[in-house]
N, C-alpha and C. Protein backbone atom coordinates (compact mmCIF):
# COMPACT_ATOMS: atom_id res chain seq x y z
N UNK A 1 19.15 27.89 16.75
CA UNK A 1 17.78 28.35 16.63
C UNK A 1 17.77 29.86 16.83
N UNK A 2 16.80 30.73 16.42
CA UNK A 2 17.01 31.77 16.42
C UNK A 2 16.26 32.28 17.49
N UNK A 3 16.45 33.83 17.89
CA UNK A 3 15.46 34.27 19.21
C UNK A 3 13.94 34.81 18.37
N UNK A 4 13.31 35.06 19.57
CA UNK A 4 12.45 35.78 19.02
C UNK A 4 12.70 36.74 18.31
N UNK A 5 13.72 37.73 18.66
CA UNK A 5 13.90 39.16 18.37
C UNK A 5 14.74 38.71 17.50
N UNK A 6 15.18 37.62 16.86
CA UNK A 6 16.19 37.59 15.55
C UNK A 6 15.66 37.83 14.56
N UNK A 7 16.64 39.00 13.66
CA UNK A 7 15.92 39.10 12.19
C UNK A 7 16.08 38.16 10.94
N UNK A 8 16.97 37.53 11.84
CA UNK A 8 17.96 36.13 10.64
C UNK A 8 16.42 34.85 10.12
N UNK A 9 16.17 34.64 9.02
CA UNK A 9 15.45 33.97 8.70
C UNK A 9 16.46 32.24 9.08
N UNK A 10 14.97 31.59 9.43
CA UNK A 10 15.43 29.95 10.19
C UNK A 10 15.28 29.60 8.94
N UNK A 11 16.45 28.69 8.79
CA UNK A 11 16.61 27.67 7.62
C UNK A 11 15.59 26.48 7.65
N UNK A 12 14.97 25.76 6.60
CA UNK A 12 14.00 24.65 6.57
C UNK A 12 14.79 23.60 6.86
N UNK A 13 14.51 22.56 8.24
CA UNK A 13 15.40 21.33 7.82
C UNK A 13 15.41 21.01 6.98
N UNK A 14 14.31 20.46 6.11
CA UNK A 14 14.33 19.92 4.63
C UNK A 14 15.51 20.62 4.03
N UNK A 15 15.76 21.67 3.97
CA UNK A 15 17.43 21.17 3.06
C UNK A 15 17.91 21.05 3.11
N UNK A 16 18.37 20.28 4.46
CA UNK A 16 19.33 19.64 4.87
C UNK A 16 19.45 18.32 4.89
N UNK A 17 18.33 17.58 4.66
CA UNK A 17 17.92 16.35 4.50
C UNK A 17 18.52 15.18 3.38
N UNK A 18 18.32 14.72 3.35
CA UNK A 18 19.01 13.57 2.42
C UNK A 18 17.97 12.66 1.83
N UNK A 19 17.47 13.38 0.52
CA UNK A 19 15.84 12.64 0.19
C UNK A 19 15.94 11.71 -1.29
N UNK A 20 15.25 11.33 -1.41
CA UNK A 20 15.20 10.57 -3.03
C UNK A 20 13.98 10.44 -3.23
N UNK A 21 13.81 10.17 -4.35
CA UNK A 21 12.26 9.80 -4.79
C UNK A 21 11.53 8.72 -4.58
N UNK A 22 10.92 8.34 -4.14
CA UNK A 22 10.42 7.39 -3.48
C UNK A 22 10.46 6.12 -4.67
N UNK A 23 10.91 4.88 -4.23
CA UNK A 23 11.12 3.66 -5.32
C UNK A 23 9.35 3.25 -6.05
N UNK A 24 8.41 3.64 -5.51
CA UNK A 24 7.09 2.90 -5.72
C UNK A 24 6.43 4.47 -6.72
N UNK A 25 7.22 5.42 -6.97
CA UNK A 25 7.30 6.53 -7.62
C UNK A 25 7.80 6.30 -9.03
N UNK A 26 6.14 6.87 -10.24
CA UNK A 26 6.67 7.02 -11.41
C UNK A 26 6.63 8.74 -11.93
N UNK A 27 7.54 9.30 -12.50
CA UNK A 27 6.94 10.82 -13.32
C UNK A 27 7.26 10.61 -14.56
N UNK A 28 5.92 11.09 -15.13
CA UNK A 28 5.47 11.45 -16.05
C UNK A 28 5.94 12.19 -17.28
N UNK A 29 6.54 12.98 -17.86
CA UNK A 29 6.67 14.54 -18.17
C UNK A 29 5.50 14.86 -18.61
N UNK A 30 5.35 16.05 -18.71
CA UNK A 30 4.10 16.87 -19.22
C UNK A 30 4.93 18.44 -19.70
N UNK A 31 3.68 19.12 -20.19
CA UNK A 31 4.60 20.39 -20.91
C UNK A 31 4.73 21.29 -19.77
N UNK A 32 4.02 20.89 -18.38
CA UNK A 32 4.03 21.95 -17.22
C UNK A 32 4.91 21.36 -16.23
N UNK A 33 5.78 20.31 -16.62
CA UNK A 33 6.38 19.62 -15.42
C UNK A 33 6.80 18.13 -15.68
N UNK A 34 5.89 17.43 -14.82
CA UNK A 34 5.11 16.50 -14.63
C UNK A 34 4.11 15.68 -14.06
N UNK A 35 4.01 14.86 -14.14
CA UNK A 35 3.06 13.79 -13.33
C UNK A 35 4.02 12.77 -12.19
N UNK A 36 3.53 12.75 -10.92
CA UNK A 36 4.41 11.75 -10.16
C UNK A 36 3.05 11.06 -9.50
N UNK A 37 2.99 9.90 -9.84
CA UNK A 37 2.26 8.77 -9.31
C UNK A 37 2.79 7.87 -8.25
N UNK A 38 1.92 7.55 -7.02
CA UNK A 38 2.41 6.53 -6.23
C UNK A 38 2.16 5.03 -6.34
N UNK A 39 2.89 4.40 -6.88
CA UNK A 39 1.96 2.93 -7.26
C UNK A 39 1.63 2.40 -5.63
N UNK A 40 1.95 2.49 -4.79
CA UNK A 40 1.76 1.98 -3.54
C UNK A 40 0.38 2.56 -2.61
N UNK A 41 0.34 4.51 -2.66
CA UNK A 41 -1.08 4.99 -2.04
C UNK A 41 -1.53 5.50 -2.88
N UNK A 42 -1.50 5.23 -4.26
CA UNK A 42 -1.91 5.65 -5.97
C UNK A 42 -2.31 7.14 -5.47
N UNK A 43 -1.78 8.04 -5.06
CA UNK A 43 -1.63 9.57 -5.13
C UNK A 43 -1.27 9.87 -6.44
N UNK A 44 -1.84 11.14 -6.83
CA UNK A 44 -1.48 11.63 -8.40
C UNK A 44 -0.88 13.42 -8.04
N UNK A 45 0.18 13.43 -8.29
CA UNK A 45 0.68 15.06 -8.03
C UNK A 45 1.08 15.61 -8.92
N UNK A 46 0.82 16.82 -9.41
CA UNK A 46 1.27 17.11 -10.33
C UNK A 46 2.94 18.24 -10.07
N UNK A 47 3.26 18.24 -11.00
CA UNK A 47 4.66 18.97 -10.20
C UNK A 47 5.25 20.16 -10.96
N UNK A 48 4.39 20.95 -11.13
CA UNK A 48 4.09 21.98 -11.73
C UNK A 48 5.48 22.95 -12.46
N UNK A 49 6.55 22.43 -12.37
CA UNK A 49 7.92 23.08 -12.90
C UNK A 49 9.40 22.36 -13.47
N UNK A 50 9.70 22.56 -14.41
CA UNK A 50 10.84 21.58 -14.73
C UNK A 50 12.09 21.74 -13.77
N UNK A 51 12.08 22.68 -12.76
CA UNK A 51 13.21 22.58 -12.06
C UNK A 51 12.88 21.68 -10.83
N UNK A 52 11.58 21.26 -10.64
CA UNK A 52 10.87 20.97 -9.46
C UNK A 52 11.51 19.22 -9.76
N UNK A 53 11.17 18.84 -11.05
CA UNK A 53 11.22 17.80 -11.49
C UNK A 53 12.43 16.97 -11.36
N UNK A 54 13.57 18.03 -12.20
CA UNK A 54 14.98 18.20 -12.30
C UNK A 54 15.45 17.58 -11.20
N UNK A 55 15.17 18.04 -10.12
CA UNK A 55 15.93 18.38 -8.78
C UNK A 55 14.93 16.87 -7.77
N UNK A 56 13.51 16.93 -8.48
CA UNK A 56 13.18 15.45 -7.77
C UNK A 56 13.94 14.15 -8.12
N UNK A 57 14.25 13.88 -9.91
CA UNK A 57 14.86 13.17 -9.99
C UNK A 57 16.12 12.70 -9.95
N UNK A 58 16.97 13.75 -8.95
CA UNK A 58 18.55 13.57 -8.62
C UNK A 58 18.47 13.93 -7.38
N UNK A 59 17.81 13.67 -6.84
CA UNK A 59 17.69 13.81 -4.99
C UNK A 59 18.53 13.04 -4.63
N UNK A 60 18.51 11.61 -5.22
CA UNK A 60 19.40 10.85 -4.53
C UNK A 60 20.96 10.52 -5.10
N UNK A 61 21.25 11.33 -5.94
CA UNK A 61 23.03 11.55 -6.38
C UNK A 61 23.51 12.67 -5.56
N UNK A 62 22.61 13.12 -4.56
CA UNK A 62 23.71 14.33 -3.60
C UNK A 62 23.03 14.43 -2.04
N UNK A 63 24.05 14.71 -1.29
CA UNK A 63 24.17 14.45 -0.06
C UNK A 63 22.67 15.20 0.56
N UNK A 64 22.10 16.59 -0.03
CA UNK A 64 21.19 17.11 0.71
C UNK A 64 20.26 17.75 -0.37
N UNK A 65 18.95 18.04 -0.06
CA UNK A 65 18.14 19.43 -0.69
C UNK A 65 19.00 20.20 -0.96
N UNK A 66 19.46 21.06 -0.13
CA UNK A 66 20.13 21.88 -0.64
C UNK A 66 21.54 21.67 -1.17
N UNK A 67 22.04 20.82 -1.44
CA UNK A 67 23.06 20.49 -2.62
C UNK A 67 22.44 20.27 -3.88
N UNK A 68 21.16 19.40 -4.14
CA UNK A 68 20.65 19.13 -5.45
C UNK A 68 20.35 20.52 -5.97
N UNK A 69 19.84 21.67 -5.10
CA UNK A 69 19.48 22.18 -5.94
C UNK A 69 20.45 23.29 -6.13
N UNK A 70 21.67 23.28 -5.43
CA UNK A 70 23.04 23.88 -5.91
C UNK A 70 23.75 23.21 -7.11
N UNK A 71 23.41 22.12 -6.99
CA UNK A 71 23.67 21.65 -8.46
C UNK A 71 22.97 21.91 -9.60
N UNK A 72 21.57 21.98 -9.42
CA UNK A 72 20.79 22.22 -10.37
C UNK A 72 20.73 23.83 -10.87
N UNK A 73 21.92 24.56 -9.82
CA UNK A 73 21.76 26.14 -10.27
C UNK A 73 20.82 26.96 -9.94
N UNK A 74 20.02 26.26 -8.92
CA UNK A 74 18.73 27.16 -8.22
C UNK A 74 18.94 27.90 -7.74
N UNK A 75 18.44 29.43 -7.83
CA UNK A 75 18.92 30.29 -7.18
C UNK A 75 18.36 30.75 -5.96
N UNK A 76 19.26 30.62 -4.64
CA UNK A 76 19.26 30.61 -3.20
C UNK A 76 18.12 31.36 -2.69
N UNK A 77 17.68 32.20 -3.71
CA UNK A 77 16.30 33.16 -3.03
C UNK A 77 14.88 31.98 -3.83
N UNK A 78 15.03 31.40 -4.08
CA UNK A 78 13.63 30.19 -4.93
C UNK A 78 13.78 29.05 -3.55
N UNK A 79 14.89 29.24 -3.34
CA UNK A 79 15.26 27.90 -2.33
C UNK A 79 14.38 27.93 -0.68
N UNK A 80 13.41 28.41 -0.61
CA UNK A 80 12.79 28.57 0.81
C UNK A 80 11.49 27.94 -0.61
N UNK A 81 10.76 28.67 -1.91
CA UNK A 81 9.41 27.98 -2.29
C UNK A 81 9.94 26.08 -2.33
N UNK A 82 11.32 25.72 -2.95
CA UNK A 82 11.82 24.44 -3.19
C UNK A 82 11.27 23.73 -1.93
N UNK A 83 11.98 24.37 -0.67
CA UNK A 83 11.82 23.50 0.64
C UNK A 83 10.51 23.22 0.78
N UNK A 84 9.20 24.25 0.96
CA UNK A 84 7.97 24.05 0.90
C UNK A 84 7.40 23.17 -0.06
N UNK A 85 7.88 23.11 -1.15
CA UNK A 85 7.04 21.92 -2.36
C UNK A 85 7.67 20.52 -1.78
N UNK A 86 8.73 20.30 -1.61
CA UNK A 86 9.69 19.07 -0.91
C UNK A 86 9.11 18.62 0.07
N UNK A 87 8.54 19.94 1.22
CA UNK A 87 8.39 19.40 2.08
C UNK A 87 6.42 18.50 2.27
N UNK A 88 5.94 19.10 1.10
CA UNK A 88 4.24 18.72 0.81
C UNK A 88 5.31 17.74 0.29
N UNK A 89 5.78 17.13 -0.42
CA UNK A 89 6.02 16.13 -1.65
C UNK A 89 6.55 15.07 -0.53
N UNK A 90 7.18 15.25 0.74
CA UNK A 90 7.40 14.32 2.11
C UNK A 90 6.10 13.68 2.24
N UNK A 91 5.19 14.93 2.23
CA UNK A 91 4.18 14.37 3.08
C UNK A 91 3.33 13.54 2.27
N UNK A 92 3.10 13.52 0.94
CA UNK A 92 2.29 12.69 -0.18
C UNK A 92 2.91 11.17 -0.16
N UNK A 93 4.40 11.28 0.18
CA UNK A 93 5.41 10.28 0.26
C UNK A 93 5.90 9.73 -0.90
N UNK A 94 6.29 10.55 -2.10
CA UNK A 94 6.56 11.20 -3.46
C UNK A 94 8.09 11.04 -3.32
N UNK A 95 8.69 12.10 -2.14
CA UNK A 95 10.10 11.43 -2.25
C UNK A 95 10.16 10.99 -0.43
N UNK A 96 11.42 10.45 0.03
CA UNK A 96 11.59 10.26 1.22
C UNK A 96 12.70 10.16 1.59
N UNK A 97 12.72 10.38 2.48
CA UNK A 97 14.30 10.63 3.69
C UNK A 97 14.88 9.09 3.45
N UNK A 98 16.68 9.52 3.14
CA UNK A 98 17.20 8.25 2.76
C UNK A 98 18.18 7.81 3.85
């Protein structure tokens, strides 16, 4: 953990996590993304980027957040907005801790 007086930015757990898309989860495509529906708390999200998408639907072929989206070629400075959309997309229950 870092101190107060550290200038080192704290890493998001979320990418360290081990997530997948939730099984009761359908997406959509659309020309902005897609659509991810919950058939279970019928939530409607939209997911506003094809890398957003990319990287939702292979959550669960790699060990962490931040491996999917080292696979997906995301580049490490996008990777703090990734954790924040991941981490709203936890909370909709869109994808979930595996």
């Amino acid at each position: 953990m870092a101190c107060a007086a550290s200038t080192e930015p704290i890493r998001p757990r979320v990418l360290d996590q081990a997530l997948e898309l939730h099984p009761l989860v359908a997406l959509r495509p659309e020309p902005f993304g897609a659509l991810a529906y919950h058939y279970g708390n019928r939530r409607l999200v939209f997911l506003r980027h094809p890398d957003i998408v990319g990287v939702a639907r292979d959550l669960g072929e790699h060990p962490s957040l931040s491996a999917t989206l080292a696979a997906h070629h995301i580049a490490p400075s996008r990777w703090p907005s990734f954790a924040r959309a991941f981490e709203s997309l936890k909370s909709s229950e869109i994808v979930r801790e595996r």
